[in-house]
Protein backbone atom coordinates (compact mmCIF):
# COMPACT_ATOMS: atom_id res chain seq x y z
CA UNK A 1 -21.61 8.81 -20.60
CA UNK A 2 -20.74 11.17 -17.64
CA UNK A 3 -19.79 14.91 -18.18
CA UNK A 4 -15.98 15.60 -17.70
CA UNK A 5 -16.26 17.75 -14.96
CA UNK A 6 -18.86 15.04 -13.08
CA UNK A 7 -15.71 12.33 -14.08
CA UNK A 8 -13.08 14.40 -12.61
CA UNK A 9 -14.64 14.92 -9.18
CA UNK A 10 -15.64 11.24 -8.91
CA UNK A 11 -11.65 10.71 -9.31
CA UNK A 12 -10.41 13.08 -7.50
CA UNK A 13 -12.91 11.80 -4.39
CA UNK A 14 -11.56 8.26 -4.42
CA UNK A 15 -7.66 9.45 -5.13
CA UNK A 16 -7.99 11.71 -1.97
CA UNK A 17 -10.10 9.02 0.28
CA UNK A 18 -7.54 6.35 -0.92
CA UNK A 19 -4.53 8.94 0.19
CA UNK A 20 -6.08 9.22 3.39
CA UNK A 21 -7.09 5.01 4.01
CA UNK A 22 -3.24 4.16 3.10
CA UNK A 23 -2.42 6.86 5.33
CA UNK A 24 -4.28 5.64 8.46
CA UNK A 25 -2.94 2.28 7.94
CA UNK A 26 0.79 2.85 6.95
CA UNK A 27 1.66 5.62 9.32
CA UNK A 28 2.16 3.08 12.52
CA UNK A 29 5.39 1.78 10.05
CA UNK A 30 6.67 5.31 9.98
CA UNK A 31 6.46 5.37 14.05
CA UNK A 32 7.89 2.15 14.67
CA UNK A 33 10.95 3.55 16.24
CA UNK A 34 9.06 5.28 18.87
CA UNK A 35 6.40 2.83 19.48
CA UNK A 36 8.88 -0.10 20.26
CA UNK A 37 10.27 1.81 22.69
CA UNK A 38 6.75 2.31 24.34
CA UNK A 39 4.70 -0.61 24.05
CA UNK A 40 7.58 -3.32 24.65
CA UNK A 41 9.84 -4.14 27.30
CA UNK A 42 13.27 -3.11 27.43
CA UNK A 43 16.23 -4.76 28.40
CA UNK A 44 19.25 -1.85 28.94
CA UNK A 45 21.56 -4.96 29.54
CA UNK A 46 21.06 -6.40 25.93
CA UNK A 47 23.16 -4.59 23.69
CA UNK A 48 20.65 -5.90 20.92
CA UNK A 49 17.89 -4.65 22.47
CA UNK A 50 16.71 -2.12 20.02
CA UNK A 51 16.61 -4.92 17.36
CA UNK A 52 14.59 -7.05 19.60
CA UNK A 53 11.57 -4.36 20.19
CA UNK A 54 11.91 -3.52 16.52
CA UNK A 55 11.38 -7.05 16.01
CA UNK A 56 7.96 -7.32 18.24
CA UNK A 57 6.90 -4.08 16.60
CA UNK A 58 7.37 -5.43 13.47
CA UNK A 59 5.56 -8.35 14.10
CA UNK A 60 2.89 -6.67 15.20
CA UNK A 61 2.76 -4.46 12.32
CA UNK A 62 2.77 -7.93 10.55
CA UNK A 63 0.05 -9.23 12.20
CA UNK A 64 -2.43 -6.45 10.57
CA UNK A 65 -2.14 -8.77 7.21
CA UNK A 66 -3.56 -11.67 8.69
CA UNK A 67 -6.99 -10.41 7.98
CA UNK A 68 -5.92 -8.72 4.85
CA UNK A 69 -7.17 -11.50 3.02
CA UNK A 70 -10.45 -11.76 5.05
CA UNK A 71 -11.26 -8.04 4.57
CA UNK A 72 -10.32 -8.17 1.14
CA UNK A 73 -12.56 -11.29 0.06
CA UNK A 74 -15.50 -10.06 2.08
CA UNK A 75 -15.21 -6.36 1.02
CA UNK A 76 -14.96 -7.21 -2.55
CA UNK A 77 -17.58 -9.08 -2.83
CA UNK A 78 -19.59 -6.44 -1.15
CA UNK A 79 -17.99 -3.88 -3.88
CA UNK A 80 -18.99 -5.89 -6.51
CA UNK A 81 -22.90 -6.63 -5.54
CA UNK A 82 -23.73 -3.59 -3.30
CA UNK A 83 -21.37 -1.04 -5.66
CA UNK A 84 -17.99 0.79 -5.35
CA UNK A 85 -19.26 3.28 -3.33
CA UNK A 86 -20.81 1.43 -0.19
CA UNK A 87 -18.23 -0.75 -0.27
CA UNK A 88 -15.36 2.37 0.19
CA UNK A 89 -17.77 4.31 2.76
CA UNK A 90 -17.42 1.13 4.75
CA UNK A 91 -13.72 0.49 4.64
CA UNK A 92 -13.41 4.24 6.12
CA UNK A 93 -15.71 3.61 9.13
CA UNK A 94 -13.95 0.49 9.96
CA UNK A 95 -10.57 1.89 9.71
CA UNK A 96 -11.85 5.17 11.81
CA UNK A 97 -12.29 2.88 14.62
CA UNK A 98 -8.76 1.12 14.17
CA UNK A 99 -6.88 4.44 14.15
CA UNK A 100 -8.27 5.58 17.27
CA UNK A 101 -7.98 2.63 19.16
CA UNK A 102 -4.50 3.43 18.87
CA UNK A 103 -4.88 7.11 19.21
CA UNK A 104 -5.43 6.46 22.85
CA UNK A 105 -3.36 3.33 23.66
CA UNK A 106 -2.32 2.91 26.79
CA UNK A 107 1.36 2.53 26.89
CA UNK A 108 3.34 -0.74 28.28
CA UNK A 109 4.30 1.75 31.27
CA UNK A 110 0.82 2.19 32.30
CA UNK A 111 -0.78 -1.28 31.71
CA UNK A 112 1.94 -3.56 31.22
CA UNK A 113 1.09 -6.15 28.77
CA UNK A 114 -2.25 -5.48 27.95
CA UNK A 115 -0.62 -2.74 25.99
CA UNK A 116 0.77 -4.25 22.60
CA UNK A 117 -2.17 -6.82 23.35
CA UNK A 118 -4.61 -3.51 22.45
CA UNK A 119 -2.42 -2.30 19.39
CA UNK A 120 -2.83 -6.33 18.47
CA UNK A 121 -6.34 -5.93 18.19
CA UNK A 122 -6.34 -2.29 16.17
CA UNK A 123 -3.84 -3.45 14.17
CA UNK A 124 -6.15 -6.56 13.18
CA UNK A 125 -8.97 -4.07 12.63
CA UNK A 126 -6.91 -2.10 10.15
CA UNK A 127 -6.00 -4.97 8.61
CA UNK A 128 -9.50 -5.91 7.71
CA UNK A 129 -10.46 -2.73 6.33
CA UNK A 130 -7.57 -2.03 4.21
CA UNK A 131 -8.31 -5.36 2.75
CA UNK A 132 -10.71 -4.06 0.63
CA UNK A 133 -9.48 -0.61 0.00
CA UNK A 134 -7.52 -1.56 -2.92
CA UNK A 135 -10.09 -3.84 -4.91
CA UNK A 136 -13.31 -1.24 -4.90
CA UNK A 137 -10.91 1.66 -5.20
CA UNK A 138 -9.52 0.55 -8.24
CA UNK A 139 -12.51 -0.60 -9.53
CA UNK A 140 -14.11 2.85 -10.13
CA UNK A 141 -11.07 4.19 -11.13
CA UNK A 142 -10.97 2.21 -14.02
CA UNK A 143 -14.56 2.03 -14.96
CA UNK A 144 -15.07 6.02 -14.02
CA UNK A 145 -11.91 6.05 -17.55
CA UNK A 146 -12.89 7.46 -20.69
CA UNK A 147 -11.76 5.29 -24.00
CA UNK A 148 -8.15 5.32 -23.81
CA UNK A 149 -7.29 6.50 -20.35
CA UNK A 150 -7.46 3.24 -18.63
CA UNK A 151 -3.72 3.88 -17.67
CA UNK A 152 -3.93 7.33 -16.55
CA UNK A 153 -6.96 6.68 -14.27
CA UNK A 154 -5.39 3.68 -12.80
CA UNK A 155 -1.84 5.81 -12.38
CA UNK A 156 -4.13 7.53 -9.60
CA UNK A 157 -4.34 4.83 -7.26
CA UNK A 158 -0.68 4.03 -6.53
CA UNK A 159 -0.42 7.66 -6.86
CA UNK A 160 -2.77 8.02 -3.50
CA UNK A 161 -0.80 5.63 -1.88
CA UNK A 162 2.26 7.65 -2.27
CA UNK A 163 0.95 10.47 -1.19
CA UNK A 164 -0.03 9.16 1.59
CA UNK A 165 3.94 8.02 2.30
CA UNK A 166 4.54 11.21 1.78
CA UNK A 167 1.98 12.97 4.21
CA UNK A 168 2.79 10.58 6.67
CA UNK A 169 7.11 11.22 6.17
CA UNK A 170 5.78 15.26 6.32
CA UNK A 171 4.17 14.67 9.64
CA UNK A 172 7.25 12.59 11.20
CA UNK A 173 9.40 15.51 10.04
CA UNK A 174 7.57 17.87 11.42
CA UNK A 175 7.25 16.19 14.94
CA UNK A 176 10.40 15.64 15.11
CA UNK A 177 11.19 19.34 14.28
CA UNK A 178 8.55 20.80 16.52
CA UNK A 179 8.90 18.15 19.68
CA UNK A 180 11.89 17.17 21.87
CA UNK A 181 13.03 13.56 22.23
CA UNK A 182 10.96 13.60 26.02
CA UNK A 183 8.05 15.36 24.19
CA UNK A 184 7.57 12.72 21.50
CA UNK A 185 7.81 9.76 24.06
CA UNK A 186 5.54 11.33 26.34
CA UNK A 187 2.57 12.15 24.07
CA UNK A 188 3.89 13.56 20.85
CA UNK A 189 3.86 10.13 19.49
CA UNK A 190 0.06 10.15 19.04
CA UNK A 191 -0.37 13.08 16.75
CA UNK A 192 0.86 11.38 13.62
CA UNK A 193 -2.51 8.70 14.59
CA UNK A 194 -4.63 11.89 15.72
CA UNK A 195 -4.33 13.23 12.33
CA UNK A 196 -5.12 10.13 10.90
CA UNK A 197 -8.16 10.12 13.20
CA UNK A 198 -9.14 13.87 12.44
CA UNK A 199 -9.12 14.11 8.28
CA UNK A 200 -11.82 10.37 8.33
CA UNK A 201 -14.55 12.69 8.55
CA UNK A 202 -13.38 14.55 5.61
CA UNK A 203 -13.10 10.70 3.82
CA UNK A 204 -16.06 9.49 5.02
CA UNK A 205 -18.21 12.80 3.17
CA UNK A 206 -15.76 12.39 0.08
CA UNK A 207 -16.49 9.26 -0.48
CA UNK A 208 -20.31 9.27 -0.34
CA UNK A 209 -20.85 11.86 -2.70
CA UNK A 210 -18.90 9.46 -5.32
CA UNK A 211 -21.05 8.33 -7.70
CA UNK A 212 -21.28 4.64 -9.21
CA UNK A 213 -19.72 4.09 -12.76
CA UNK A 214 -21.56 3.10 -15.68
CA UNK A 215 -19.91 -0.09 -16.18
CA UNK A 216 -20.91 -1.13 -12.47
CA UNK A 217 -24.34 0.15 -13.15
CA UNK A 218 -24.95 -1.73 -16.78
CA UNK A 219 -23.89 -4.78 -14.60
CA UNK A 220 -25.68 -4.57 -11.67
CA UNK A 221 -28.70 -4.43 -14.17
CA UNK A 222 -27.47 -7.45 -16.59
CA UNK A 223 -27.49 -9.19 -13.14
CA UNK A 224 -31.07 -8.40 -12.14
CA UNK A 225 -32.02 -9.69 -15.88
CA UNK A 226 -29.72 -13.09 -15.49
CA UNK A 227 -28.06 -12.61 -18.10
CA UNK A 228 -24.91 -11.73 -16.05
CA UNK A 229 -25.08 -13.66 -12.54
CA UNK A 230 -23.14 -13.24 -9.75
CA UNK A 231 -19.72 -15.36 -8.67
CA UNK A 232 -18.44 -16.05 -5.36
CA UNK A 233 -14.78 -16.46 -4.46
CA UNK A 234 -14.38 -20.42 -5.66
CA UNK A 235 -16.13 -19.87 -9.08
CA UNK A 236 -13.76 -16.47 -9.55
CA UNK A 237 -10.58 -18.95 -9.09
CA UNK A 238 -12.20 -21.53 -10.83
CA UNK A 239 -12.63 -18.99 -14.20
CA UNK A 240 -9.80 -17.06 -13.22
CA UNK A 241 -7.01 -18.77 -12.11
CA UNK A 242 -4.30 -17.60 -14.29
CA UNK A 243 -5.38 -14.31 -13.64
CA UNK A 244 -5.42 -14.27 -10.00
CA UNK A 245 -1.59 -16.05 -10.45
CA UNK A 246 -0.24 -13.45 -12.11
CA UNK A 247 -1.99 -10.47 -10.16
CA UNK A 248 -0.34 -12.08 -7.18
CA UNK A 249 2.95 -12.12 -8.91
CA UNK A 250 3.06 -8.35 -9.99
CA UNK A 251 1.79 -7.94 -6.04
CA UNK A 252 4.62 -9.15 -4.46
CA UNK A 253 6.91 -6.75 -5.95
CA UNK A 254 4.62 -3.61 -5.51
CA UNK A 255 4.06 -5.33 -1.29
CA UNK A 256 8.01 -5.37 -1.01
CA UNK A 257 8.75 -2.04 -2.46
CA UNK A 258 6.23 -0.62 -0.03
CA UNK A 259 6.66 -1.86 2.92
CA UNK A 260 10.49 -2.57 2.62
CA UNK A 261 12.04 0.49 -0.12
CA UNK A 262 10.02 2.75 1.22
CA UNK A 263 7.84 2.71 4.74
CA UNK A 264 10.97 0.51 6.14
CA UNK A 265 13.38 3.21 5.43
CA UNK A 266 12.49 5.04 8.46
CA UNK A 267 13.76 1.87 10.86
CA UNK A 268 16.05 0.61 9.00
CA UNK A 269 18.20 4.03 8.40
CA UNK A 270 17.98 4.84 11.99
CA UNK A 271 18.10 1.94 13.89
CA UNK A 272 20.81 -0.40 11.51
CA UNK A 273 22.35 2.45 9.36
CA UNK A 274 22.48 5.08 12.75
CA UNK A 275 21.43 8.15 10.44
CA UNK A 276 19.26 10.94 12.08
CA UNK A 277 15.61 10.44 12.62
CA UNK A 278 14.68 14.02 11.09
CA UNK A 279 16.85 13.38 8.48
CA UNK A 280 15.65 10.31 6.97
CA UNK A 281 12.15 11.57 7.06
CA UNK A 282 13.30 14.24 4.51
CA UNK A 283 14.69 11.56 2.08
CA UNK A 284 11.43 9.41 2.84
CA UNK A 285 9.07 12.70 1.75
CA UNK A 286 11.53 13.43 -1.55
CA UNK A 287 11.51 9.97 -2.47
CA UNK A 288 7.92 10.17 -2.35
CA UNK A 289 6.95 13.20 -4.09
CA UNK A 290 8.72 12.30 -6.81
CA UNK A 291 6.80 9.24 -7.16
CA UNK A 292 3.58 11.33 -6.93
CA UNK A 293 4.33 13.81 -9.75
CA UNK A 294 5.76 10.81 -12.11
CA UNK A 295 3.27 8.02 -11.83
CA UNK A 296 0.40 10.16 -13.54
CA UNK A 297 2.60 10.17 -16.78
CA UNK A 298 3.88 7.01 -16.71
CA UNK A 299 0.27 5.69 -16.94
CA UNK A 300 -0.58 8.11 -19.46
CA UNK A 301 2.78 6.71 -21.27
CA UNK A 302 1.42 3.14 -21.42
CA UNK A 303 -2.53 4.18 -22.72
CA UNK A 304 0.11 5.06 -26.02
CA UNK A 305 2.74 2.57 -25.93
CA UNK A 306 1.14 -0.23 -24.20
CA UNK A 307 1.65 -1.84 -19.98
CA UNK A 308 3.48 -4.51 -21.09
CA UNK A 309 6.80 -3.64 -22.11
CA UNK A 310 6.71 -0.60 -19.24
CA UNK A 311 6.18 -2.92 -16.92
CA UNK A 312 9.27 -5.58 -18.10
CA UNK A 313 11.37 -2.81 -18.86
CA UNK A 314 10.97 -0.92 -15.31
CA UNK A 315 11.33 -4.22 -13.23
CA UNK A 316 14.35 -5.24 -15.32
CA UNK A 317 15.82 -1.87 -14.37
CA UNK A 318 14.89 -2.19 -10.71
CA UNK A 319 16.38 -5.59 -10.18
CA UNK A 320 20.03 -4.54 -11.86
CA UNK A 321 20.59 -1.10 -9.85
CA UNK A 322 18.94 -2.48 -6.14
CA UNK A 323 22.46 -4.64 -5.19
CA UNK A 324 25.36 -1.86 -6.74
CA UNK A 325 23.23 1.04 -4.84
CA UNK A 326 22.96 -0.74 -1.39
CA UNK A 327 25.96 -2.14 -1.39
CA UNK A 328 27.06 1.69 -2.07
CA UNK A 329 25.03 3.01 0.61
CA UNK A 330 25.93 0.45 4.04
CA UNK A 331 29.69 0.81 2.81
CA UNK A 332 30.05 4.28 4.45
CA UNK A 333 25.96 5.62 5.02
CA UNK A 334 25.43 8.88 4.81
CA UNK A 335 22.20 11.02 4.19
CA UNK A 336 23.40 12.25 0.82
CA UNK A 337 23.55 8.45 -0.48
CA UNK A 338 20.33 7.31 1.13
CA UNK A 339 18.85 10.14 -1.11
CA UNK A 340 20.79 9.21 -4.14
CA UNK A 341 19.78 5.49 -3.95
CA UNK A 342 16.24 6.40 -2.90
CA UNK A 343 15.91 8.23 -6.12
CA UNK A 344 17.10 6.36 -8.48
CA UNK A 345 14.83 3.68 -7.13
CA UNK A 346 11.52 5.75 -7.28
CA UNK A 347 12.34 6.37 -11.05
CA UNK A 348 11.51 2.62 -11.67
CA UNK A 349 9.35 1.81 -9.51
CA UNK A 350 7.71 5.43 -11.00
CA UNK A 351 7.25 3.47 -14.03
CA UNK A 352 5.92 0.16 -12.43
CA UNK A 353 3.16 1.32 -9.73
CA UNK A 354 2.41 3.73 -12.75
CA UNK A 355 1.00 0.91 -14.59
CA UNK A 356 -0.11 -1.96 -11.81
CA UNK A 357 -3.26 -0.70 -10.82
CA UNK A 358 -4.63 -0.84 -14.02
CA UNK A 359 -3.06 -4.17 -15.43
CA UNK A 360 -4.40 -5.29 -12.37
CA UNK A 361 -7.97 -4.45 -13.26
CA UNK A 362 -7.89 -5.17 -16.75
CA UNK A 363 -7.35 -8.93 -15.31
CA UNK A 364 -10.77 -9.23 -14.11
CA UNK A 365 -14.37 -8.43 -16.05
CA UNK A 366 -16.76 -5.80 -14.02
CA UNK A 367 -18.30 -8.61 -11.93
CA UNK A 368 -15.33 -10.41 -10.37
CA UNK A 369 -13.30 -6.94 -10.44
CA UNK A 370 -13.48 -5.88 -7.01
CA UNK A 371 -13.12 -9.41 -5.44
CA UNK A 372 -10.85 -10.61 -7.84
CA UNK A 373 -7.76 -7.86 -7.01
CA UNK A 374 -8.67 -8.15 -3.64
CA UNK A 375 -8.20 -11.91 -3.33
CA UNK A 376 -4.47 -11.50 -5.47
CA UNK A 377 -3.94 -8.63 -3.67
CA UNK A 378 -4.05 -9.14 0.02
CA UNK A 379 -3.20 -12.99 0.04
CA UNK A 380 0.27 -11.65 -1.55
CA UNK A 381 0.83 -8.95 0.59
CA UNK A 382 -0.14 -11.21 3.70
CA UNK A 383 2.81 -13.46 2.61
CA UNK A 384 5.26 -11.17 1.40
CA UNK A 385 4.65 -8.05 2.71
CA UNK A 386 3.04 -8.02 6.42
CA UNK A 387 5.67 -9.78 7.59
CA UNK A 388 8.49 -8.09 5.04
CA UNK A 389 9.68 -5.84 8.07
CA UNK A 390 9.73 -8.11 10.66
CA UNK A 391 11.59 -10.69 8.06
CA UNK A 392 14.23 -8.34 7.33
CA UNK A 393 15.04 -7.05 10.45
CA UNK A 394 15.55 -10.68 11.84
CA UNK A 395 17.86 -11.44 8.61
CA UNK A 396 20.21 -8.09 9.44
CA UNK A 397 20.10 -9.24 13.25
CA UNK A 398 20.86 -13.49 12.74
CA UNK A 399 23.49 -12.84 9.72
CA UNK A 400 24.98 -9.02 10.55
CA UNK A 401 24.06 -7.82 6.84
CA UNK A 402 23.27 -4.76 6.15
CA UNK A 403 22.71 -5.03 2.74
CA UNK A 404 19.48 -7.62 3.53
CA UNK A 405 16.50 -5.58 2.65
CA UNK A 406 18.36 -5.38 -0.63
CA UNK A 407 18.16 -9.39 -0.99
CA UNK A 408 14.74 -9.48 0.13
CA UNK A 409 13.39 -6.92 -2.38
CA UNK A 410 15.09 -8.09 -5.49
CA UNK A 411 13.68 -11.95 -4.46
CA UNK A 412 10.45 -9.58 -4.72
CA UNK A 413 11.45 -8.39 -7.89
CA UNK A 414 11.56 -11.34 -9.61
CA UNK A 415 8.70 -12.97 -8.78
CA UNK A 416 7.11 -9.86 -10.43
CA UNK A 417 9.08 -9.82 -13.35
CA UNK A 418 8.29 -13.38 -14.22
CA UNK A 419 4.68 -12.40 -14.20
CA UNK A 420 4.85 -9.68 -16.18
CA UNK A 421 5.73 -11.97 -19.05
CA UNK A 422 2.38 -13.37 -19.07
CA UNK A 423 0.76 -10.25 -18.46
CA UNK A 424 -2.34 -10.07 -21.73
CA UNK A 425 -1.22 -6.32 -22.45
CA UNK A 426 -5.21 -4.87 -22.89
CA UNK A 427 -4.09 -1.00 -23.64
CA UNK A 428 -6.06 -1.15 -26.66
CA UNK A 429 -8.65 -3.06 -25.68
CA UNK A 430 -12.00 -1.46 -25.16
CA UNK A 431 -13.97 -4.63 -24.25
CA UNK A 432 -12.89 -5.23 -21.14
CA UNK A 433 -15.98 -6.97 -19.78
CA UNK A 434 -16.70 -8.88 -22.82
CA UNK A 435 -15.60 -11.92 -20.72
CA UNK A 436 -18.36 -11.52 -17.29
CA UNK A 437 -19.27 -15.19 -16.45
């Protein structure tokens, strides 16, 4: 068994390398505004212009997901033959070269069209290496968990993808304190990416001094002995089917509450709701460090009282208060409601990303693990979530409603609470890979 001390510096190494990949890949949503502006035409005779570049940029940020599913199938499998650890060093090379492609990106102004044609291509290179970010991540979280701390290890997960919202709303605020409107479209813009670009070598060493769990280990060495043999993608949906189903389902509602409740907020309060930019980055950041300090408990709530009935209860809460708070906030917006709603929000959705990594996990036995949440993972947010933004912002621009991110995310919500009824609640269960094919 590994020492405490030993366990708590493998965690802490993939929380803060996972804080940093989602950062690299989700801060282009937070700059949306700005790079729409830059890297697409304008028309100052359309009076719906702005909707129309949010609309490319959104599509672009879309098209990122496309090889989601690619990165996560090929990435997973390499997690779950070549170990955790290789697998996560890799994801942070590949995604060093994404974030500085568009570091330096040469604006529409400069080279015309070859200019979102370049963000195209870095945006499809990010897409492939967050693929399998959150397979092998969560995979040694949960096999690095001593007996009856499954849910508290996971918690850490969706915890380092909030704080990497967060990081990312702290460096829009302060760019947009620090830098005038001129300043940000001239070059200002690419600091938010530079940082990005900057803290991979700090990743990158993180990362390879984490060392392999046990469980990986024991498995890796049933697998040299054949009595444990490695499965490819078709025999993992073959044997797990049901499992990969429901994965997907809890997936769609964690994809929409990402990349619509929260990393959409930016674009949607400024650009449909007219709020201020500097403003809205200060709700983003509050809504987000809540969600940081709560989602450690909340898993540490469900190692005692089980995933399950958090999970029902918190989506079941979600889904009531989403339609009542937004149809609050577009009759009349103002700053002090977008924080309202976007708390009471994050106190679900506290309770549900504090438990989805790990019901996730406990899906899949040790040698389909990493592949397994990849494949539910990534073809789900492909569908629902790379194109969430894009989807939305078309709905409010062909019907006039404000309140359609609201629709769109409670659609999102159901899907996942219909899964979560057939979710095999494995708290208590300490034989998790009883069931390796």
């Amino acid at each position: 068994m590994q020492s405490t001390a030993v366990s708590k510096r493998n965690i802490l190494a993939a929380v803060i390398g996972n804080a940093l990949e989602w950062y690299d890949f989700l801060v282009f949503a937070f700059m949306t505004p700005i790079v729409a502006k830059l890297f697409f035409p304008s028309n100052p005779n359309d009076p719906s212009d702005d909707l129309n570049r949010i609309l490319m940029t959104t599509a672009v940020f879309g098209v990122g997901f496309f090889m989601r599913p690619v990165g996560g199938i090929l990435l997973g499998l390499y997690g779950d033959r070549k170990g955790r650890k290789a697998a996560m060093v890799m994801v942070t090379g590949i995604m060093a070269v994404a974030i500085a492609l568009i570091t330096f990106a040469p604006t529409y102004q400069g080279v015309g069209i070859w200019a979102p044609i370049f963000i195209v291509l870095a945006r499809l290179l990010q897409g492939f290496a967050a693929g399998g970010e959150f397979g092998t991540s969560t995979a040694l979280l949960i096999e690095l968990a001593p007996k009856g701390k499954r849910g508290f290890y996971g918690s850490w997960q969706m915890t380092g993808q909030m704080a990497a919202l967060l990081i990312g709303a702290a460096v829009g605020t302060l760019i947009t304190d620090f830098f005038t409107q001129e300043q940000l479209m001239s070059w200002a813009w690419r600091i938010p990416f530079a940082v990005g670009l900057l803290i991979v070598p700090v990743a990158i060493y993180i990362r390879r001094h984490v060392e392999e769990p046990e469980t990986f280990v024991k498995m890796q060495a049933a697998q040299k002995a054949g009595t444990v043999k490695q499965v490819g993608v078709v025999e993992m949906l073959r044997t797990h089917a049901r499992e990969t189903l429901v994965g997907m389902g809890l997936v769609v509602t964690a994809t929409v509450s990402i990349y619509i409740t929260f990393t959409y907020l930016v674009t949607y309060s400024t650009v449909t709701l007219k709020l201020p930019l500097h403003d809205t980055f200060m709700v983003q950041m509050a809504g987000a460090a809540l969600m940081v300090v709560l989602m450690p408990f909340m898993g540490a709530w469900s190692d005692r009282v089980g995933r399950r009935p958090l999970m029902i209860g918190s989506l079941l809460g979600y889904l009531l208060v989403l339609y009542p708070l937004y149809a609050w906030l577009t009759d009349g917006p103002t700053i002090s409601k977008l924080m309202t709603v976007q708390v009471v929000v994050c106190l679900f959705v506290s309770v549900f990303f504090g438990v989805f990594s790990t019901v996730m996990a406990e899906l899949f036995p040790a040698n389909v693990r990493s592949v397994g949440m990849s494949m539910a993972y990534n073809v789900a947010v492909m569908v629902f979530g790379g194109f969430a933004q894009f989807i939305v912002t078309w709905l409010i621009k062909t019907t006039g409603s404000t309140m359609s991110p609201a629709f769109y995310v409670m659609f999102g919500v159901t899907l996942g609470l219909i899964a979560a009824f057939f979710i095999r609640d494995r708290a208590h269960d300490d034989n998790l890979d009883g069931d390796m094919v």
